[in-house]
Structures are given as structure tokens and as C-alpha cells.
PDB file of N, CA and C in Angstrom:
ATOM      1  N   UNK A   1       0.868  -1.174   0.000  1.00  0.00           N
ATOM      2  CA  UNK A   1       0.000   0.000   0.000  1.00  0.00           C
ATOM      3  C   UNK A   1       0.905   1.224   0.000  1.00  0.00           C
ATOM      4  N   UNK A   2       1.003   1.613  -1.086  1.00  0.00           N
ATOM      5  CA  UNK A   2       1.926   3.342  -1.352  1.00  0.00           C
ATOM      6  C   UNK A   2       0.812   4.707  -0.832  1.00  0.00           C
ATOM      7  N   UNK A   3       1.049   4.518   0.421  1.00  0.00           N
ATOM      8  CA  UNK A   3       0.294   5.899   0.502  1.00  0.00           C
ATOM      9  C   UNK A   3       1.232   7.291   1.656  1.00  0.00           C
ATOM     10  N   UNK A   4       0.544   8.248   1.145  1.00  0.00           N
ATOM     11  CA  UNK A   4       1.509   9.552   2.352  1.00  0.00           C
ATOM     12  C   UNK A   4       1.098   8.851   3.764  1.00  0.00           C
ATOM     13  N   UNK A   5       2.699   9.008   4.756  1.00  0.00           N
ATOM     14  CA  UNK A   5       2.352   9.145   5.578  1.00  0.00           C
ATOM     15  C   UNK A   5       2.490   6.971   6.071  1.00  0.00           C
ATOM     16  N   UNK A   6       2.470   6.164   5.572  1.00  0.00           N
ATOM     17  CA  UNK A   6       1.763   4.995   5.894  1.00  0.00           C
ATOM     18  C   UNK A   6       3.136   4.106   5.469  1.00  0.00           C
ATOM     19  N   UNK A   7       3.999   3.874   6.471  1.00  0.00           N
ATOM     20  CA  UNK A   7       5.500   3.240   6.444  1.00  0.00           C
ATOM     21  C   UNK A   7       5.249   1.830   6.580  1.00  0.00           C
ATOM     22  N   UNK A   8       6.432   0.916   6.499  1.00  0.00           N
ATOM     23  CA  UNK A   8       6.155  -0.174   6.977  1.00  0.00           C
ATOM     24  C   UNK A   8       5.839  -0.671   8.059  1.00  0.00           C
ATOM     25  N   UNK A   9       5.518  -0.075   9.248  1.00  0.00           N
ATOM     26  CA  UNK A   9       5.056  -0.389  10.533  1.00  0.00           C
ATOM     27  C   UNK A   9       4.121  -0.393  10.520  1.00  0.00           C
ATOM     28  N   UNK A  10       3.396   0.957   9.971  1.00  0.00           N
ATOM     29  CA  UNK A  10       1.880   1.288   9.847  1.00  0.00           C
ATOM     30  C   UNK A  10       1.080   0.249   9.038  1.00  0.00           C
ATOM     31  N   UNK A  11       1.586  -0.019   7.618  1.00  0.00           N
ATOM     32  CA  UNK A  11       1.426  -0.794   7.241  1.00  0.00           C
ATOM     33  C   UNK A  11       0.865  -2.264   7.663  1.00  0.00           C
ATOM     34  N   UNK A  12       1.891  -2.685   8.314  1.00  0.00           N
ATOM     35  CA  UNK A  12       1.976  -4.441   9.163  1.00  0.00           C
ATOM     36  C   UNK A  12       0.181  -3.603   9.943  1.00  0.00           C
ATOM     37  N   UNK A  13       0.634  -3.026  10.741  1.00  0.00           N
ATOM     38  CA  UNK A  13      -0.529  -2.953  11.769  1.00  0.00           C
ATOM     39  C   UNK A  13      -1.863  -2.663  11.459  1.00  0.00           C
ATOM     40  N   UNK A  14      -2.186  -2.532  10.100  1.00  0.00           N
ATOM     41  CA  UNK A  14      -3.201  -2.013   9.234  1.00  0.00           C
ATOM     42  C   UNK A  14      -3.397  -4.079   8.742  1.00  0.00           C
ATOM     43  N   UNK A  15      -2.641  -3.932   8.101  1.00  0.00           N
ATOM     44  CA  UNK A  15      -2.744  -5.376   7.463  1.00  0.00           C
ATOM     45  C   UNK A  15      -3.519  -6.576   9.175  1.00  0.00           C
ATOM     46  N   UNK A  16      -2.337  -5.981   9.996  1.00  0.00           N
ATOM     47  CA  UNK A  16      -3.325  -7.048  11.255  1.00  0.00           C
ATOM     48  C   UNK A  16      -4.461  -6.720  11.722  1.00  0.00           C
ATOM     49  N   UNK A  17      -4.818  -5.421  11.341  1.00  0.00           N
ATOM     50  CA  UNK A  17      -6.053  -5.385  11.633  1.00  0.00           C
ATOM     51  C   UNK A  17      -7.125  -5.404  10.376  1.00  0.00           C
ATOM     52  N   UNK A  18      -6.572  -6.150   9.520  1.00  0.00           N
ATOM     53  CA  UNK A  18      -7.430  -6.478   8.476  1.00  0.00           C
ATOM     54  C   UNK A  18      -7.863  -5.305   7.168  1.00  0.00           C
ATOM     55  N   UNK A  19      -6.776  -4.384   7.514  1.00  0.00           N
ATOM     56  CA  UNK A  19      -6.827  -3.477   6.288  1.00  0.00           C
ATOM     57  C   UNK A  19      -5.449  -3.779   5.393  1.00  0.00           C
ATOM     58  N   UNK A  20      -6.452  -3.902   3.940  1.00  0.00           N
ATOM     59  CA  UNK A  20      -5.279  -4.521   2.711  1.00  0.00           C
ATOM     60  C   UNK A  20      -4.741  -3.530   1.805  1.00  0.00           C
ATOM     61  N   UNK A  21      -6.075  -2.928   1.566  1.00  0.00           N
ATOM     62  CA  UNK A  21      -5.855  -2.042   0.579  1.00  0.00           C
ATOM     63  C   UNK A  21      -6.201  -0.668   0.856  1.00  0.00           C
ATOM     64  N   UNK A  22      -6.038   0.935   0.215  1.00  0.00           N
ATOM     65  CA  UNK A  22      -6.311   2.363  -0.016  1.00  0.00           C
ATOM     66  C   UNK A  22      -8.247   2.112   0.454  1.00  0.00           C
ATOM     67  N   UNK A  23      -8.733   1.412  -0.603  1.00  0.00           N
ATOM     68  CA  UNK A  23      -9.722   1.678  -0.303  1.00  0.00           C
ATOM     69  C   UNK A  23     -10.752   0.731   0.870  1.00  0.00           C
ATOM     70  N   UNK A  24     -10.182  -0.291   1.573  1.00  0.00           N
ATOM     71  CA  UNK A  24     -10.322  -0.672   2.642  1.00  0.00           C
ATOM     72  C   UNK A  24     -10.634   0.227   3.979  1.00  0.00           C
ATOM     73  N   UNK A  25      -9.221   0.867   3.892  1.00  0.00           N
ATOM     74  CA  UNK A  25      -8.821   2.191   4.978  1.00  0.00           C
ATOM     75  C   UNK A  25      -9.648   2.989   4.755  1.00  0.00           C
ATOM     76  N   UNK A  26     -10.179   4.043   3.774  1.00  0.00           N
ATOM     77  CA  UNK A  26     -10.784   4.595   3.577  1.00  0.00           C
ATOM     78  C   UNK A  26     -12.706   4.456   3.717  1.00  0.00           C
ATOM     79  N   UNK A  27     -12.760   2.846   3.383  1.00  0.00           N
ATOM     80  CA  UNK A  27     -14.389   2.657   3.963  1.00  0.00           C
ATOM     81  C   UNK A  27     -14.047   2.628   5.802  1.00  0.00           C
ATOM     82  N   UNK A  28     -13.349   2.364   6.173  1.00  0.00           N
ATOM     83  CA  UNK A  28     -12.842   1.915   7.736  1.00  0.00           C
ATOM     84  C   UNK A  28     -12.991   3.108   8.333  1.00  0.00           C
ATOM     85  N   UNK A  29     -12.322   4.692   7.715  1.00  0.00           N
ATOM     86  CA  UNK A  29     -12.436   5.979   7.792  1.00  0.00           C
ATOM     87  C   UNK A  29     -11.218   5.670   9.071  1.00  0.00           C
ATOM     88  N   UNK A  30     -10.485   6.554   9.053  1.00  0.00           N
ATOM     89  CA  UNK A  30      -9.372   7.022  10.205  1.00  0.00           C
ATOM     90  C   UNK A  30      -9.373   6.564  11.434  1.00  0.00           C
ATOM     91  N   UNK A  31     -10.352   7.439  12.174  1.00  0.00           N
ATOM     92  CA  UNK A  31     -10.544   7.047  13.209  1.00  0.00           C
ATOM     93  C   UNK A  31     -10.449   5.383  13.685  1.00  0.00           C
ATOM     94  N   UNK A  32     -11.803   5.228  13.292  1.00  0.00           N
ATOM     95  CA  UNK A  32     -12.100   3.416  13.281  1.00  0.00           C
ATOM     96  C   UNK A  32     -10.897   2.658  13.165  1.00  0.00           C
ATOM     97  N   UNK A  33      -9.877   3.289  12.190  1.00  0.00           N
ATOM     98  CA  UNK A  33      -8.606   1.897  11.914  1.00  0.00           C
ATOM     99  C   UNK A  33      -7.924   2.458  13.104  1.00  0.00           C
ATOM    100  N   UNK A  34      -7.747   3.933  13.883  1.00  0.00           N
ATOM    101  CA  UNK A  34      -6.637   3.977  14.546  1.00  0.00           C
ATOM    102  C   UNK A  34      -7.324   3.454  15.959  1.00  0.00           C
ATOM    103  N   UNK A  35      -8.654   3.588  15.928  1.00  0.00           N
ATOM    104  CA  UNK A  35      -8.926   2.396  16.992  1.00  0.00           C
ATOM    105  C   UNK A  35      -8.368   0.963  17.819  1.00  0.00           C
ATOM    106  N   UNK A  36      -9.132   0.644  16.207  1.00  0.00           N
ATOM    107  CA  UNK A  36      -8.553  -0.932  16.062  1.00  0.00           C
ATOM    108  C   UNK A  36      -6.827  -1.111  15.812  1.00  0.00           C
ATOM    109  N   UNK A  37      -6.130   0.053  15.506  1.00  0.00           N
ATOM    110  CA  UNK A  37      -4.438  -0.299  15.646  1.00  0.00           C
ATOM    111  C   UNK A  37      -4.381   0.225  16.992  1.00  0.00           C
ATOM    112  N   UNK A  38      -5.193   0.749  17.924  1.00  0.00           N
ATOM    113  CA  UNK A  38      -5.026   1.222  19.172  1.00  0.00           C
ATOM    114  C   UNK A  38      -5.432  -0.152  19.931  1.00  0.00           C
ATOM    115  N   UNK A  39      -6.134  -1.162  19.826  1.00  0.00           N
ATOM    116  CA  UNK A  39      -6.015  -1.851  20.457  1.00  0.00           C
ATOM    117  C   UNK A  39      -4.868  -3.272  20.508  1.00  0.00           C
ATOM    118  N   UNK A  40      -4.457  -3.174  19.257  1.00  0.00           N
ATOM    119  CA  UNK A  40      -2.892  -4.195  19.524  1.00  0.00           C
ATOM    120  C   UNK A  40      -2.100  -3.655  19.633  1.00  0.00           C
ATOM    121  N   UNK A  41      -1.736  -2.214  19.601  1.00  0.00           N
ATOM    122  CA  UNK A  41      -0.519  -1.209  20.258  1.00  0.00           C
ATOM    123  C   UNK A  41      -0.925   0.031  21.048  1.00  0.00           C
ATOM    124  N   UNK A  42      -0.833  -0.217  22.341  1.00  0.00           N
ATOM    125  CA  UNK A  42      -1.396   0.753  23.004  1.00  0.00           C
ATOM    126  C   UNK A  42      -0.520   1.920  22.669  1.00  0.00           C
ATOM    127  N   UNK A  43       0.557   2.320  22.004  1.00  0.00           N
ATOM    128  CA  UNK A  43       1.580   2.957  21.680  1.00  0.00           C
ATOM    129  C   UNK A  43       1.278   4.246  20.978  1.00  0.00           C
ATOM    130  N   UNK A  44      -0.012   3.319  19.933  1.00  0.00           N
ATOM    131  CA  UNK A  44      -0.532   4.563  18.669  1.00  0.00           C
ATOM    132  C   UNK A  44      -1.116   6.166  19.384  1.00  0.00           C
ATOM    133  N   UNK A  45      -0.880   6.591  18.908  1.00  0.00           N
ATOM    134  CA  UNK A  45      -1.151   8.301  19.340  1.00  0.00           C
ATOM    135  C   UNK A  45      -1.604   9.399  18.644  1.00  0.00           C
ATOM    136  N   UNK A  46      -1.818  10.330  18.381  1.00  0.00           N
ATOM    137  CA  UNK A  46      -2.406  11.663  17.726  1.00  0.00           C
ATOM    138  C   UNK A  46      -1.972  11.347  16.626  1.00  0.00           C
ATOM    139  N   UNK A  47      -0.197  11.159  15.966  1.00  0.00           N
ATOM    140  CA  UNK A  47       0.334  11.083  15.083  1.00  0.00           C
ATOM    141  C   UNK A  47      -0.225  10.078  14.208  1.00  0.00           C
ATOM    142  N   UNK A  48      -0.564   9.494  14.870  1.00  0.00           N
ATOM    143  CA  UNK A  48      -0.873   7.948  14.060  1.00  0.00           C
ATOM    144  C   UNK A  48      -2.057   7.916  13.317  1.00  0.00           C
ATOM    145  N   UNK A  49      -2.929   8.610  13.998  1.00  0.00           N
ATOM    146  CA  UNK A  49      -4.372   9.376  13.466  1.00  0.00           C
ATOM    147  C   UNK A  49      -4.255  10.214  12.798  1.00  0.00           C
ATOM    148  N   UNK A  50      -3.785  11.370  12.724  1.00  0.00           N
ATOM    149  CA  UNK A  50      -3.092  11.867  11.579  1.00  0.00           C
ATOM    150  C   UNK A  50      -2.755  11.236  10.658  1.00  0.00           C
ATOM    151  N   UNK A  51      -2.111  10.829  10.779  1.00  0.00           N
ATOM    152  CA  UNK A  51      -1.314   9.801   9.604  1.00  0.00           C
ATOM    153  C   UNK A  51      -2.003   9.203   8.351  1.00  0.00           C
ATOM    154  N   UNK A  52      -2.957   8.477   9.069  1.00  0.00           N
ATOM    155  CA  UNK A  52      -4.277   7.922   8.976  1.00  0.00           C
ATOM    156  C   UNK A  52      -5.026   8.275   7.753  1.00  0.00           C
ATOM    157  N   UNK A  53      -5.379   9.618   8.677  1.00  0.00           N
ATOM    158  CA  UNK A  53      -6.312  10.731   8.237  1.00  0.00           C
ATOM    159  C   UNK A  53      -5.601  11.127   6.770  1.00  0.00           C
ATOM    160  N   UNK A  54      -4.757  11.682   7.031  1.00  0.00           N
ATOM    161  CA  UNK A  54      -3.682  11.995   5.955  1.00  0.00           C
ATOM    162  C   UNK A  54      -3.583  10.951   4.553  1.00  0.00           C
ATOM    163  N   UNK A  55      -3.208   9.616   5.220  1.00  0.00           N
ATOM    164  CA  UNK A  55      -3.252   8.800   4.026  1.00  0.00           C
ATOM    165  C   UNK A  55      -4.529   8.626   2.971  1.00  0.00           C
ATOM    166  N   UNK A  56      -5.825   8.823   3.889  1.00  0.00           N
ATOM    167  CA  UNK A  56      -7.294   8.774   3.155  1.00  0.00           C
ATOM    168  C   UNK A  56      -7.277  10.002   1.952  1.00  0.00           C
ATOM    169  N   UNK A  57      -6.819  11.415   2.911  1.00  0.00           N
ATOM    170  CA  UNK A  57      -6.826  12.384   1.643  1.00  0.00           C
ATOM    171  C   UNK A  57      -5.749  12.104   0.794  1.00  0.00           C
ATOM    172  N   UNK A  58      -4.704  11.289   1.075  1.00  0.00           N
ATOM    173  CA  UNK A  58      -3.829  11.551   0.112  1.00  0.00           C
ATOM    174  C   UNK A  58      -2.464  12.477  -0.140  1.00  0.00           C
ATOM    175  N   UNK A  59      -2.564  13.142   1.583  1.00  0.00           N
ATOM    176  CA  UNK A  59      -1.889  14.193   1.576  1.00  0.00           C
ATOM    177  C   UNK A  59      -0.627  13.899   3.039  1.00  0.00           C
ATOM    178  N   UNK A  60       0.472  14.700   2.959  1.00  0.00           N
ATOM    179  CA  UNK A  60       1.386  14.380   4.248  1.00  0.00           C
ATOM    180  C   UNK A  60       0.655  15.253   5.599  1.00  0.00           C
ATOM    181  N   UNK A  61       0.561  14.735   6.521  1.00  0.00           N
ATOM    182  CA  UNK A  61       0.202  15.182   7.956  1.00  0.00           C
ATOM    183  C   UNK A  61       0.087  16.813   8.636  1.00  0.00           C
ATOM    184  N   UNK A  62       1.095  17.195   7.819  1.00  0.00           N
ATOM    185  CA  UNK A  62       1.355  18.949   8.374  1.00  0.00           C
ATOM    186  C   UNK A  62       0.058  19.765   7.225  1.00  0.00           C
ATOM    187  N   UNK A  63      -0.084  18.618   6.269  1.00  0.00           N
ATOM    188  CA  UNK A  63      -0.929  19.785   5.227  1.00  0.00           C
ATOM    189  C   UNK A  63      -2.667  19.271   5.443  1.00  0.00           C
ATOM    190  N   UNK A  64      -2.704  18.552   7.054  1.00  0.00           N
ATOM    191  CA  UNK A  64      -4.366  18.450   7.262  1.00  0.00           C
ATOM    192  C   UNK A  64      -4.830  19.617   7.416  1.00  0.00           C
ATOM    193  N   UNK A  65      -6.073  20.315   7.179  1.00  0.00           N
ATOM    194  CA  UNK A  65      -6.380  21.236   7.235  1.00  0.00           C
ATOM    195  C   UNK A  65      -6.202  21.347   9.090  1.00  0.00           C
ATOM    196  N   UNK A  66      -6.588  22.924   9.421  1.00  0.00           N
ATOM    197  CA  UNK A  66      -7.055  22.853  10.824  1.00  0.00           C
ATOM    198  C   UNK A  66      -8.043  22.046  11.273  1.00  0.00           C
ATOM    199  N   UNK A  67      -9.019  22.342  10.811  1.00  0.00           N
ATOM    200  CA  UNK A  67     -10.105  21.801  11.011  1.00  0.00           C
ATOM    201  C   UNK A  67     -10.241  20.533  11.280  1.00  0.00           C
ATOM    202  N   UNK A  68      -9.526  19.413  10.011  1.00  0.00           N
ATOM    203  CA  UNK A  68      -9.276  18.405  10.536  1.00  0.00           C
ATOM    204  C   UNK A  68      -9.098  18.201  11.936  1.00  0.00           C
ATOM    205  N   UNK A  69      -7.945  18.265  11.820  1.00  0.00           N
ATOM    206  CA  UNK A  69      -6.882  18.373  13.046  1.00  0.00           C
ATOM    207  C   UNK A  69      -7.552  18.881  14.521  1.00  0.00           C
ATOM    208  N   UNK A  70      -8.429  19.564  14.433  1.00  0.00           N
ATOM    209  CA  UNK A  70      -9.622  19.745  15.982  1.00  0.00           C
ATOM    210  C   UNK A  70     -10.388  18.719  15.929  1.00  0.00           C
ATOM    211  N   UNK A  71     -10.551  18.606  15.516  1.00  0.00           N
ATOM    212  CA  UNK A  71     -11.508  17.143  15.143  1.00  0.00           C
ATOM    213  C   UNK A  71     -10.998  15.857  15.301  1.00  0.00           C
ATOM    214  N   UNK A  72     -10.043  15.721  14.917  1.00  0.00           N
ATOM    215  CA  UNK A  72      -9.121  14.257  15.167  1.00  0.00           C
ATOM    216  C   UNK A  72      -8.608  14.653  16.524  1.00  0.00           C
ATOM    217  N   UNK A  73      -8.444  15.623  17.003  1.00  0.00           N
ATOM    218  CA  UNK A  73      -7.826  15.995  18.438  1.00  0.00           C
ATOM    219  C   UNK A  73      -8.884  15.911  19.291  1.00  0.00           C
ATOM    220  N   UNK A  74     -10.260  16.465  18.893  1.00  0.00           N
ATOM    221  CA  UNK A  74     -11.031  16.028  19.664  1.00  0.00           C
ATOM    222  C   UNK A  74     -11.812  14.200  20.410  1.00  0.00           C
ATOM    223  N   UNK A  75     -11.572  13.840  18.974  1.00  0.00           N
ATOM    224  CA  UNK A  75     -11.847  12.722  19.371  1.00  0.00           C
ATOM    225  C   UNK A  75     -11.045  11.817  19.764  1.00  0.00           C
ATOM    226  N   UNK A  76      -9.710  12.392  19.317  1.00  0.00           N
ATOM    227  CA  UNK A  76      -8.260  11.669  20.260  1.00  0.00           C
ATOM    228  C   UNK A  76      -8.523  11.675  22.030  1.00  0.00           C
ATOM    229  N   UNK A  77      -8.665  12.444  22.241  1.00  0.00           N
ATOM    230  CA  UNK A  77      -9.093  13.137  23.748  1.00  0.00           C
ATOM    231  C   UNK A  77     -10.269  12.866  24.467  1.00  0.00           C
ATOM    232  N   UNK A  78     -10.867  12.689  23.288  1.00  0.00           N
ATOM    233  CA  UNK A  78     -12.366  11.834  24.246  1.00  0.00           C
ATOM    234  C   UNK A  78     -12.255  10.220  24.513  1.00  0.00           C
ATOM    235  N   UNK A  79     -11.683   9.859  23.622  1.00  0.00           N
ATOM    236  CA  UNK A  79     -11.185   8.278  23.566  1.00  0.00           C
ATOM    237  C   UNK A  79     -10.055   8.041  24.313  1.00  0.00           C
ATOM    238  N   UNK A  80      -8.833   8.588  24.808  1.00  0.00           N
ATOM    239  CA  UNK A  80      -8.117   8.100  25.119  1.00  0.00           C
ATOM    240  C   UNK A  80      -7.830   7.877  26.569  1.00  0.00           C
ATOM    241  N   UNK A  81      -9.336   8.276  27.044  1.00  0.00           N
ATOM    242  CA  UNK A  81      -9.828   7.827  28.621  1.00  0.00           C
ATOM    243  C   UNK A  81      -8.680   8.941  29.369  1.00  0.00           C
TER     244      UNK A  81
END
């Protein structure tokens, strides 16, 4: 999977959680996959959601809009107990 943002780590941990392909991730939507990579690595973090997020548009992490980015922060923060 060649996408911004989505290395070989990310990768593996996408694949174990049963995402194969661009458009897999993208029906899954961000959040939902960094969930589910949040529960076999308690490790994953803001960045990772970003990342995420980033790979769906297509774009590298610094160029999410703001907006995004309150939004993924918000729900980073409500979820992460």
C-alpha cells in the first residue's frame, strides 16, 4: 500500500487489523482503523491518526487542514480515557 504518511510499521498494523488495501482504509475511515491499531498497540497516538487521516486524503500530515486536526484531536481526547 503506497500511501503519504503509511510506512512499513503502519502498514503491518493495518494489514493485522485487516486493512489490505487504499480503499479498505478509507471505507474503515481514520478514526475506526486507529482504533482498532489502538487496540494491539497501546503505543498509537495523535500522530498515528493523523497519519491515517492523511493517508485517506492523500496528503502528508502537516498539510491536514485545521479543522481536521480539531476534530481528530477532539476525538483523540475523548477516547483516550
Amino acid at each position: 500500500m503506497k500511501l503519504p504518511n503509511i510506512g512499513a510499521y503502519i502498514e503491518e498494523q493495518l494489514n493485522t487489523i485487516g486493512i489490505a488495501t487504499y480503499e479498505q482504509l478509507k471505507e474503515c475511515g481514520s478514526k475506526q482503523a486507529w482504533l482498532k491499531i489502538k487496540g494491539i498497540d497501546d503505543s498509537a497516538c495523535i500522530n498515528r491518526l493523523y497519519a491515517l487521516e492523511g493517508a485517506i486524503q492523500g496528503i502528508s500530515k502537516p498539510q491536514l487542514s485545521t479543522e481536521i486536526k480539531s476534530e481528530l484531536k477532539e476525538f483523540y481526547n475523548a477516547v483516550k480515557g
